[in-house]
Every structure is written in structure tokens, then in C-alpha cells.
C-alpha atoms as a PDB file:
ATOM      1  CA  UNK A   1     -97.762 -58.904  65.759  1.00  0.00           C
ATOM      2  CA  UNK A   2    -101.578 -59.929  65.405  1.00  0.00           C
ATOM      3  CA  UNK A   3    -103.997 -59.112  68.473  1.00  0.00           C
ATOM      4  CA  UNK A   4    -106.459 -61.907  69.643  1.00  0.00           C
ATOM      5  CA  UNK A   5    -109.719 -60.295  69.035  1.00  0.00           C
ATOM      6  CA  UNK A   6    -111.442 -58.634  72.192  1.00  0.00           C
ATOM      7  CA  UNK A   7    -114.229 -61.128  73.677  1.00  0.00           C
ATOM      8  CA  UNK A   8    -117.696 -60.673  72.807  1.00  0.00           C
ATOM      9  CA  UNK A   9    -119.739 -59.824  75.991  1.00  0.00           C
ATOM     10  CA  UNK A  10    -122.294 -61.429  77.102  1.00  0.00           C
ATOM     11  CA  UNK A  11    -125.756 -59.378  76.568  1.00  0.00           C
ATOM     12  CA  UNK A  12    -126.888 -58.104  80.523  1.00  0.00           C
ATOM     13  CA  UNK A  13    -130.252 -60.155  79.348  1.00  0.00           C
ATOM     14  CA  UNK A  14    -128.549 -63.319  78.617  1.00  0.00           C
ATOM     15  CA  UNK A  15    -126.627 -62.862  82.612  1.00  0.00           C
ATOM     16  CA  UNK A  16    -130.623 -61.960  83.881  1.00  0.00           C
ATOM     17  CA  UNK A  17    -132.232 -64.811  82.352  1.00  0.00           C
ATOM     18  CA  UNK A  18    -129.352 -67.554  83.932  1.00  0.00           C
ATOM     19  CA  UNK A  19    -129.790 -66.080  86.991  1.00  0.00           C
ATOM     20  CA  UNK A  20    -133.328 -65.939  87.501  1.00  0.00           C
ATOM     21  CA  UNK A  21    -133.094 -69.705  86.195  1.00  0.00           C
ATOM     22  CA  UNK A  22    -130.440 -70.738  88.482  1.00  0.00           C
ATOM     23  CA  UNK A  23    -132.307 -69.177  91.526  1.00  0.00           C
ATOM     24  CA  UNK A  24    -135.815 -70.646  90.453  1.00  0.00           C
ATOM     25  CA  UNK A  25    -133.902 -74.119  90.464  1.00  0.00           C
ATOM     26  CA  UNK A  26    -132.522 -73.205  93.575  1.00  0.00           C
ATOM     27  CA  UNK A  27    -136.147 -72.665  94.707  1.00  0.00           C
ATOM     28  CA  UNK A  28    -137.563 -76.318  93.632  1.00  0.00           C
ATOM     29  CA  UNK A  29    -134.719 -78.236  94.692  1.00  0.00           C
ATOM     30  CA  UNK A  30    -135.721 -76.715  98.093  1.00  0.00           C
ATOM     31  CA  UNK A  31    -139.444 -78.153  98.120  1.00  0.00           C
ATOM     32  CA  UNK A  32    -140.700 -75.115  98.577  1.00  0.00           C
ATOM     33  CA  UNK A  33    -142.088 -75.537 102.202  1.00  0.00           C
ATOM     34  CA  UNK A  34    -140.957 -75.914 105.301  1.00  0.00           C
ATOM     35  CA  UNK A  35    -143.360 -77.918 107.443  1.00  0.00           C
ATOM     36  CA  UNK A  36    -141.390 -78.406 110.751  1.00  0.00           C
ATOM     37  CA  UNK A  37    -141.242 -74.380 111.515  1.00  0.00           C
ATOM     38  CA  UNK A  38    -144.664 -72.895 110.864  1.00  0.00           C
ATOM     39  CA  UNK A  39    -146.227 -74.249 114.345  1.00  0.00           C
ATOM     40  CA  UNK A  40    -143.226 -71.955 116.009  1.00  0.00           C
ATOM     41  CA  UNK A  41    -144.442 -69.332 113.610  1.00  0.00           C
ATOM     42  CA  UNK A  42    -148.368 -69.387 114.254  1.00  0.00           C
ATOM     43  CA  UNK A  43    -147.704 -70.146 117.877  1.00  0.00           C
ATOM     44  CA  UNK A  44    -145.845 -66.953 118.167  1.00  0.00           C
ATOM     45  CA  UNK A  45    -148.821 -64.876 115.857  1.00  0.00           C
ATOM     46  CA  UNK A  46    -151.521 -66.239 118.519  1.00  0.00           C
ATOM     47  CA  UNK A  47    -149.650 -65.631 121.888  1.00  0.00           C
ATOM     48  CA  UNK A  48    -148.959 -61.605 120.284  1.00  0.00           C
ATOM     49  CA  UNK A  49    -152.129 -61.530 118.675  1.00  0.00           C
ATOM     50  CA  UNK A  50    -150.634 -60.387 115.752  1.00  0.00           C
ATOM     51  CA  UNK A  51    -153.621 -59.054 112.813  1.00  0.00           C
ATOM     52  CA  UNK A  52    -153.762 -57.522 109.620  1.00  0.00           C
ATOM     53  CA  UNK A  53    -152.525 -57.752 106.652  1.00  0.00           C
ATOM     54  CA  UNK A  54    -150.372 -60.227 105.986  1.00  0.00           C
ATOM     55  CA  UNK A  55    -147.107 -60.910 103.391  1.00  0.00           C
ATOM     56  CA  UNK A  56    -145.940 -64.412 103.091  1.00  0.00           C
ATOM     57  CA  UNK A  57    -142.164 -63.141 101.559  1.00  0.00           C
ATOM     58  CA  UNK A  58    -141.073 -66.110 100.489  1.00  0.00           C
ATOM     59  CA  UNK A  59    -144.127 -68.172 100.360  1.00  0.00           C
ATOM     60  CA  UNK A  60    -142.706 -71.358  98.057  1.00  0.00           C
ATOM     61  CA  UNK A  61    -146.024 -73.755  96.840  1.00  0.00           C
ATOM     62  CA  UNK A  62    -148.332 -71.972  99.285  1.00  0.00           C
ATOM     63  CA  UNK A  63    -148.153 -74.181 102.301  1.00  0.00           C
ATOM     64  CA  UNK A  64    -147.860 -71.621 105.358  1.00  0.00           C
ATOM     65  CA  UNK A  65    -149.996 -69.013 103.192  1.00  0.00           C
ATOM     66  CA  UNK A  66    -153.013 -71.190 103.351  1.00  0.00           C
ATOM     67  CA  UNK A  67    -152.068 -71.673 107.203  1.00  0.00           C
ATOM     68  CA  UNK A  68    -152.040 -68.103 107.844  1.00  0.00           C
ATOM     69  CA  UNK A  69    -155.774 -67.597 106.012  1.00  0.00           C
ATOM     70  CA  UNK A  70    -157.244 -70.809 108.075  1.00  0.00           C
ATOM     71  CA  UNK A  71    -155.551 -68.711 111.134  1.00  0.00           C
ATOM     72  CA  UNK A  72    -158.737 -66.405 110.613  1.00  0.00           C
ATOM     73  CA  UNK A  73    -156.773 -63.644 112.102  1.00  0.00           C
ATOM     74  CA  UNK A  74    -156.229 -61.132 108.785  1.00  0.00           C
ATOM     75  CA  UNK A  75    -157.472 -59.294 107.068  1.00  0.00           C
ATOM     76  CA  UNK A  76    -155.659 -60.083 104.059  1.00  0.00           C
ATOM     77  CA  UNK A  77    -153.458 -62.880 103.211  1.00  0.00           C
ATOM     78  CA  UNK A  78    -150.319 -62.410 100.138  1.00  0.00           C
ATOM     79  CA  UNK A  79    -147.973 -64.517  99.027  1.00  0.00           C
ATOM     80  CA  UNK A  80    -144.829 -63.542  96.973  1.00  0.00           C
ATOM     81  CA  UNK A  81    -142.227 -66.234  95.939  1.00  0.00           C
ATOM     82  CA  UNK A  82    -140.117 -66.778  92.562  1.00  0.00           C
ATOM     83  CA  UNK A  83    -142.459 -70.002  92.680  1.00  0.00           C
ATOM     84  CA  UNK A  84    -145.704 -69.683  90.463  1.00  0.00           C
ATOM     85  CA  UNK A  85    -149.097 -69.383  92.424  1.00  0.00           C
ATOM     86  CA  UNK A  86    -150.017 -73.188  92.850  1.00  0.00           C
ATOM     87  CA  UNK A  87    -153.144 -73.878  91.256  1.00  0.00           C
ATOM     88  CA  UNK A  88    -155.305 -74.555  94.301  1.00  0.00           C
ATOM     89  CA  UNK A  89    -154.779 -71.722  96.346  1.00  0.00           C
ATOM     90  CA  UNK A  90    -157.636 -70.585  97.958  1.00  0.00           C
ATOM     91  CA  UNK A  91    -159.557 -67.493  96.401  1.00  0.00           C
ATOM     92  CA  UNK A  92    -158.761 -65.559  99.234  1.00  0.00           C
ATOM     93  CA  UNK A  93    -155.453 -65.523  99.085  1.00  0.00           C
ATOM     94  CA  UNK A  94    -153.363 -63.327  96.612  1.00  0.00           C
ATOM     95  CA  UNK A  95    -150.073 -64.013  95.176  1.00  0.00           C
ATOM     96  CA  UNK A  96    -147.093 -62.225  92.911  1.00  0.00           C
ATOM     97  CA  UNK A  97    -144.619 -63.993  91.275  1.00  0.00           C
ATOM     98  CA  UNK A  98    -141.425 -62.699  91.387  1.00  0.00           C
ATOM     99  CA  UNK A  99    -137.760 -63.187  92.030  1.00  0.00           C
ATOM    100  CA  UNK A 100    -137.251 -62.221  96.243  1.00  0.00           C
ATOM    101  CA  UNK A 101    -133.574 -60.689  95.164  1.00  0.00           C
ATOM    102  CA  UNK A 102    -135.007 -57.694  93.876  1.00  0.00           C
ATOM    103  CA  UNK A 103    -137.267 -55.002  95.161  1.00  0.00           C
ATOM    104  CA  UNK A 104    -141.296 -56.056  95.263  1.00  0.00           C
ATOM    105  CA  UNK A 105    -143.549 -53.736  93.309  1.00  0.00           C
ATOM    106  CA  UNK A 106    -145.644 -53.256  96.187  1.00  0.00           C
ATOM    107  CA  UNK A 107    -146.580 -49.716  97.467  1.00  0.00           C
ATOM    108  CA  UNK A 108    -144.562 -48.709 100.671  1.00  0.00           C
ATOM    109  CA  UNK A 109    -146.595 -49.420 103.582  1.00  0.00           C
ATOM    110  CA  UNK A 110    -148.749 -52.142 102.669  1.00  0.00           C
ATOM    111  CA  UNK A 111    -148.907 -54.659 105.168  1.00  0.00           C
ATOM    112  CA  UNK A 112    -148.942 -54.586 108.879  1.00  0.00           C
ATOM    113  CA  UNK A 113    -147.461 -58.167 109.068  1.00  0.00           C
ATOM    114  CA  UNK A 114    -144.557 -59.646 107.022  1.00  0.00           C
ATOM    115  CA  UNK A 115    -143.696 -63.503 107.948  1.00  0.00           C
ATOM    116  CA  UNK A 116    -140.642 -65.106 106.140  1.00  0.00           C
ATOM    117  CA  UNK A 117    -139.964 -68.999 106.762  1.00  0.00           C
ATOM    118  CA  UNK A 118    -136.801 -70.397 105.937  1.00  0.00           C
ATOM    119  CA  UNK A 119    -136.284 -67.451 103.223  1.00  0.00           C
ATOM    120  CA  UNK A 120    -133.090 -65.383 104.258  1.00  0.00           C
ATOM    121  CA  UNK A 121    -130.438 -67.633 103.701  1.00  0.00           C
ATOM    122  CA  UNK A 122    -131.467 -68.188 100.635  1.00  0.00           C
ATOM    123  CA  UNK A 123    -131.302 -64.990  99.302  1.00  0.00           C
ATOM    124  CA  UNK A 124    -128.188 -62.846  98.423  1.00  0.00           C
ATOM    125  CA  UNK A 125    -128.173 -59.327 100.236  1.00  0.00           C
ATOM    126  CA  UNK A 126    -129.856 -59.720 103.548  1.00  0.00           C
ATOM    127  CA  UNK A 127    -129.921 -55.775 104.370  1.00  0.00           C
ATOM    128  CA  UNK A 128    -131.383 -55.157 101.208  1.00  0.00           C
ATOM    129  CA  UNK A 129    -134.060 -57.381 101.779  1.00  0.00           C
ATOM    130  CA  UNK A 130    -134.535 -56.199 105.514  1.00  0.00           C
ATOM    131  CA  UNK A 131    -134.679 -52.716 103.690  1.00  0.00           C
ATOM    132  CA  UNK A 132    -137.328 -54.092 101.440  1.00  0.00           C
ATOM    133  CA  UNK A 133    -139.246 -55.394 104.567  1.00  0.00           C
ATOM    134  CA  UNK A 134    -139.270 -52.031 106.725  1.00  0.00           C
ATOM    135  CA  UNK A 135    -140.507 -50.482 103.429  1.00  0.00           C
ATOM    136  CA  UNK A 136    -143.232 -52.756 103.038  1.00  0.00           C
ATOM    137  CA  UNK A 137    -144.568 -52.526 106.482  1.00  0.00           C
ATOM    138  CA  UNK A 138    -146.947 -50.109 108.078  1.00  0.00           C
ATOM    139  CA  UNK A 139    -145.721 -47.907 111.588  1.00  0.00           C
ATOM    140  CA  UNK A 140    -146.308 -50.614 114.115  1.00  0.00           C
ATOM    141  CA  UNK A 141    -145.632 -53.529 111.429  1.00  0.00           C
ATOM    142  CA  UNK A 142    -144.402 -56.710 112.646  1.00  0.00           C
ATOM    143  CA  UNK A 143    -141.674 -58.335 110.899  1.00  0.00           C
ATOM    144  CA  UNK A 144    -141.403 -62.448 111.845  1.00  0.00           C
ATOM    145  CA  UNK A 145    -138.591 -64.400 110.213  1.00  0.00           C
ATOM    146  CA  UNK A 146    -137.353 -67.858 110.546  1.00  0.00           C
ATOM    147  CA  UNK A 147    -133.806 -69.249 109.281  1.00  0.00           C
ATOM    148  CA  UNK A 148    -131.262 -72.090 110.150  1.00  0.00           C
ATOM    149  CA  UNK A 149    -129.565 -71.567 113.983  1.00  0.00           C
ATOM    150  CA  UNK A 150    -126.453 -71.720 113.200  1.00  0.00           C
ATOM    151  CA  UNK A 151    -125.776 -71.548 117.190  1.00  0.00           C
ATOM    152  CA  UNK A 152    -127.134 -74.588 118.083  1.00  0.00           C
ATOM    153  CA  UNK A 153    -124.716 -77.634 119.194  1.00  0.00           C
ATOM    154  CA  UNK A 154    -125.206 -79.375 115.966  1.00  0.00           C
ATOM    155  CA  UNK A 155    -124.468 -76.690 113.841  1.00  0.00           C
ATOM    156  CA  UNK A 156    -121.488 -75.602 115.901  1.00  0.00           C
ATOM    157  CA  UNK A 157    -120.148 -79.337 115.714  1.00  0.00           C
ATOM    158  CA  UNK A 158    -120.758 -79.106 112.148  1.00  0.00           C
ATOM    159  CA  UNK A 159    -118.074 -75.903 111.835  1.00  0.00           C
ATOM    160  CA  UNK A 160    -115.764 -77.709 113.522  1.00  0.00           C
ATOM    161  CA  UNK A 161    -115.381 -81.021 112.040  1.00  0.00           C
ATOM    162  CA  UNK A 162    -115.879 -80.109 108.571  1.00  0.00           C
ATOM    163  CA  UNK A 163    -115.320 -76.163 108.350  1.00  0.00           C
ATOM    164  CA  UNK A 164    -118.725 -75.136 107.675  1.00  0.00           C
ATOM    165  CA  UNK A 165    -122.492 -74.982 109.471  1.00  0.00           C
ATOM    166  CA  UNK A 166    -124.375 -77.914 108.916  1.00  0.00           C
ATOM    167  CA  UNK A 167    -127.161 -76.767 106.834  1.00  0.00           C
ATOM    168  CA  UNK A 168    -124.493 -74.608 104.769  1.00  0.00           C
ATOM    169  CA  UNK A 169    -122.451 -77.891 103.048  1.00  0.00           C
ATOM    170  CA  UNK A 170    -122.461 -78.939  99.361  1.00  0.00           C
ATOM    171  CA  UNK A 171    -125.314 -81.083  99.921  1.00  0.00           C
ATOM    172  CA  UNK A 172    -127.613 -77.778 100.237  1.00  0.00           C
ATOM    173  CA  UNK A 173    -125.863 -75.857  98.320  1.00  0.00           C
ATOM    174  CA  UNK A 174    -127.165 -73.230  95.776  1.00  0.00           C
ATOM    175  CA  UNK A 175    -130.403 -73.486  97.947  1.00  0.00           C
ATOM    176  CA  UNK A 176    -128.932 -72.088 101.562  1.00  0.00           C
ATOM    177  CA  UNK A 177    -126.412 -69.528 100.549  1.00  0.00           C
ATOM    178  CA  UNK A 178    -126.582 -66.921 103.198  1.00  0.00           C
ATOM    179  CA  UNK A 179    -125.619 -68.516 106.453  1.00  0.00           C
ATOM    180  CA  UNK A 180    -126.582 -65.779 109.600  1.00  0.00           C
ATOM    181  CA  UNK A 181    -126.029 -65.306 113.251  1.00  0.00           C
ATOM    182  CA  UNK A 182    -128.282 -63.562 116.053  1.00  0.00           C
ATOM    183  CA  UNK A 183    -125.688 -61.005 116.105  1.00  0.00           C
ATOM    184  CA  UNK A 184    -126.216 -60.508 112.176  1.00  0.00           C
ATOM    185  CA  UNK A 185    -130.313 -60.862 111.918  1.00  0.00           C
ATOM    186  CA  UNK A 186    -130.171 -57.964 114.730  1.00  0.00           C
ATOM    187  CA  UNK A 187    -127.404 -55.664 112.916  1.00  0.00           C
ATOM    188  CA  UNK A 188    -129.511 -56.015 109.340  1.00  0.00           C
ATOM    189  CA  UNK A 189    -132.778 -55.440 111.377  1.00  0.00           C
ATOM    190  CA  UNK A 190    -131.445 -52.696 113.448  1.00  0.00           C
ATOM    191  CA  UNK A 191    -129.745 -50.874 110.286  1.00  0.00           C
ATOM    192  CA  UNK A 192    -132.872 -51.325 108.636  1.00  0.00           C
ATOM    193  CA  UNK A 193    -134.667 -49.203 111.000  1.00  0.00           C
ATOM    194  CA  UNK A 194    -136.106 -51.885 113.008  1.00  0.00           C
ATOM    195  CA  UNK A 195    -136.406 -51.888 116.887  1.00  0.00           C
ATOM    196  CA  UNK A 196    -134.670 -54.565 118.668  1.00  0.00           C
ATOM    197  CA  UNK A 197    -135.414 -57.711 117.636  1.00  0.00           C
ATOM    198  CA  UNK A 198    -136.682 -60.769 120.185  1.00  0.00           C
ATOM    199  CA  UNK A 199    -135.189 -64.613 119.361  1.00  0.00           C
ATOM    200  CA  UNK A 200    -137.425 -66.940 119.835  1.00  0.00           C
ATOM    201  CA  UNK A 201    -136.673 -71.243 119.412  1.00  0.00           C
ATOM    202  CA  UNK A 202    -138.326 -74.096 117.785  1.00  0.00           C
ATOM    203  CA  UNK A 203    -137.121 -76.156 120.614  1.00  0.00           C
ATOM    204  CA  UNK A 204    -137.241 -79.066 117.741  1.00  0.00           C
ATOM    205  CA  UNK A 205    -133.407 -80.118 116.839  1.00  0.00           C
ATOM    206  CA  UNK A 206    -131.777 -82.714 115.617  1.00  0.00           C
ATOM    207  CA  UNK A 207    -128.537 -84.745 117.235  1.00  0.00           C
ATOM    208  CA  UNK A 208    -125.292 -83.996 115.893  1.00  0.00           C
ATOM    209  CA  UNK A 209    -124.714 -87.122 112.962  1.00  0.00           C
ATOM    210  CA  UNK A 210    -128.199 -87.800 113.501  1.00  0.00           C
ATOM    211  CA  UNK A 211    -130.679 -85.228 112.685  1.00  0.00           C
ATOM    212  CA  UNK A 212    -134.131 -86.741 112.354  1.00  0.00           C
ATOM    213  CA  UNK A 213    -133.086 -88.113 115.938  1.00  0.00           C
ATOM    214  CA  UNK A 214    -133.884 -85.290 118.186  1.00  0.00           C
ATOM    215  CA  UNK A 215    -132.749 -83.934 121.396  1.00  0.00           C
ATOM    216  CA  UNK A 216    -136.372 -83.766 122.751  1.00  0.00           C
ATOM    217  CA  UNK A 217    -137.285 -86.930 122.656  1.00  0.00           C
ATOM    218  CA  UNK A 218    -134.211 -87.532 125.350  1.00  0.00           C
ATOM    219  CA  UNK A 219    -135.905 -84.502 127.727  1.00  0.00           C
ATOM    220  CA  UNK A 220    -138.532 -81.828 125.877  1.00  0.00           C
ATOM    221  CA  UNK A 221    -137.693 -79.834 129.203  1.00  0.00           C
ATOM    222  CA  UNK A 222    -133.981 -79.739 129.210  1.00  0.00           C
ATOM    223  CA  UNK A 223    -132.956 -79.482 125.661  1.00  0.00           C
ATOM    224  CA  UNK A 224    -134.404 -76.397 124.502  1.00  0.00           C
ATOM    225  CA  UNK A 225    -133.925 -73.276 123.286  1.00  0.00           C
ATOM    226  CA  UNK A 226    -130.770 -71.750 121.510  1.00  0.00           C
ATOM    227  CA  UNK A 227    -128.283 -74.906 121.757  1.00  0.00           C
ATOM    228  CA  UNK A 228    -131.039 -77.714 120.813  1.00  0.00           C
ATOM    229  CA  UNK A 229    -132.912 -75.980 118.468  1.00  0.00           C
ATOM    230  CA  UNK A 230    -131.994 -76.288 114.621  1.00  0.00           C
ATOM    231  CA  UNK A 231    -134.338 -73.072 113.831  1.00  0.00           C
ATOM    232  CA  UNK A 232    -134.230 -69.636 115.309  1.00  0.00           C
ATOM    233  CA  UNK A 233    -137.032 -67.016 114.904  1.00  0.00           C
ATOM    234  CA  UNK A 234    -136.894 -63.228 114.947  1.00  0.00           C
ATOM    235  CA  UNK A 235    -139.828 -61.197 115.843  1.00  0.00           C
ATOM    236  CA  UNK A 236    -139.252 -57.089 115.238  1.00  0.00           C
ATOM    237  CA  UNK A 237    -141.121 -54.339 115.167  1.00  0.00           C
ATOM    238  CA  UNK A 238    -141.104 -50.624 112.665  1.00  0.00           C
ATOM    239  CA  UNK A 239    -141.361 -48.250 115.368  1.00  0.00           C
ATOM    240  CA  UNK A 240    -142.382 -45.161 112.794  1.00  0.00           C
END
């Protein structure tokens, strides 16, 4: 009785070019920047007076990279993103072009700062990349990360009524794959090798139904922190 003939595989080149494809489309359908979190972010680098040198992981068309540089507070400002340097970025600021999913090709130890806005969820293996991140930074390093709170009221609301956080449904999907708790940002930090990390809130979130309404324009001093807030933030240090 004839055999069907065994099916051709596809080349491992042919599977690394549609990935990196899908996950640069993945990249521009998400803009690229995200606006509403980087005064959470530089507020937090003043009050610490965090200095150094600085990795943008994650750094989309440039927007928070050229923040950090006007900050005047490093020493050196990088960028990295699957995004293409934009063509106006300032001279002092240096970028690499690469896919975040795999390991950078920068020496261990290179930066005593790494910030990471909205980045996490949409990569694949968050302990890898927290790996990545401790071996990146210097002894002392700071490690500041932003990414959906998918603790706050709307979020939670969201889980219930249709079976999945808000910022996690079709309608962002292949951009926001990864969706994290506290509980799991401080398990990949800790297993990482980083101390203890600290939350920190936007205090800037949206109603449930209605998210460019927001709960601080009811009472900034009431609704705040980790049940009004649509963003959380992560601050953590490499001990050694």
C-alpha cells in the first residue's frame, strides 16, 4: 500500500525570519511609545537620584530615550529596541537594533541603570529577560520597569466579565502577550538575583468601560495607587 510522502520541513531560517517579522509588526502596531508612563518613570529617577549609564530596553521610536538625555543626569544614554534608530535622535544618544527576545550583545556589566516602559508583556520569556537585565547591570545597578496593572479595579472587572485582563483582549493582541502580576515581576526579579523589588503607581487610571475617563479627575487624593492605577512600576536593585 503506497506511503504519503514525509513533509518537507520548513528551513529553521524560514521559522526565524516570520518570527522576527511577526514581532517587528507586533512592535509598530504598538506605536512604539508610551507617553502617559514616563513622568512616573523620571519622577521616580529624580526623587532616587538615580545616575549613570543608562539602557532604554525596549526603547520603540526613541521617545523616553531622548527624555532620559534632556534629564541631564547620565552619563550615557542607549537605546535597544527591534525598532530601527529613528533618524533624529540626538548624537548623544546610542542605539542597537535588535530583536528584545534574545540575548543583547552587550558586555556583562555595562550599565548602572536599565529602564523598560511598557516592554515585558510584550515579550515571551520574562525570566530570561530579567536574566538578561541582572547581566547587563553593574553591582549596585538599578533595574526600573513599567507594565500593565493587572490589579487595578478595571483590569480585575475586565477578568471577570469577559475572562481576560483588559489590556490582554484580541484588540491588543500579538502586541501585549505576557500578562504579569506583582507576585510574578517579584518571583522573575528575585530568581534573577535581584533584591526585593519596590511597586510603585502611576496613580493615572482609567474607569472600568470608560478608560480615557479617569478615576482622578473624581478625587486625585482618594483614587490612587494599586486599585486606580492602570500602570504599575518596579524599581530593584543587583545587590553583587
Amino acid at each position: 500500500m503506497p506511503t504519503s510522502a514525509p513533509a518537507t520541513a520548513r528551513p529553521a531560517a524560514a521559522d526565524d525570519g516570520a518570527r522576527r517579522a511577526q514581532r517587528e509588526a507586533a512592535a509598530a502596531a504598538s506605536g512604539g511609545t508610551s507617553d502617559f508612563v514616563y513622568p512616573s518613570l523620571e519622577r521616580v529617577i529624580a526623587e532616587r537620584q538615580i545616575s549613570g549609564d543608562v539602557l532604554d530596553f525596549g526603547a520603540g521610536i526613541g521617545s523616553f530615550a531622548r527624555a532620559l538625555h534632556a534629564m541631564g543626569r547620565f552619563r550615557s544614554v542607549t537605546g535597544v529596541d527591534i525598532i530601527p534608530a529613528p533618524a533624529d535622535l540626538p548624537a548623544g544618544i546610542t542605539w542597537t537594533t535588535q530583536d528584545l527576545n534574545d540575548p543583547t550583545a552587550f558586555p556583562a556589566e555595562s550599565f548602572d541603570v536599565i529602564v523598560s516602559a511598557e516592554v515585558v508583556e510584550h515579550l515571551e520569556n520574562p525570566r530570561a529577560v530579567a536574566r538578561e537585565w541582572y547581566r547587563l547591570l553593574r553591582p549596585g545597578g538599578h533595574l526600573l520597569i513599567s507594565t500593565p496593572n493587572n490589579e487595578s479595579w478595571r483590569a480585575l472587572i475586565a477578568l471577570v466579565v469577559r475572562g481576560h485582563f483588559v489590556l490582554f483582549g484580541d484588540e491588543s493582541y500579538p502586541a501585549h502577550i505576557t500578562a504579569l502580576l506583582r507576585k510574578d515581576i517579584a518571583r522573575v526579579l528575585r530568581e534573577a538575583g535581584f533584591a526585593e523589588p519596590e511597586f510603585l503607581f502611576t496613580n493615572l487610571g482609567g474607569l472600568p468601560g470608560h478608560p480615557t475617563v479617569h478615576w482622578q479627575l473624581i478625587s486625585p487624593a482618594l483614587f490612587t495607587g494599586l486599585r486606580f492605577s492602570d500602570n504599575v512600576l518596579a524599581l530593584a536593585r543587583k545587590t553583587s
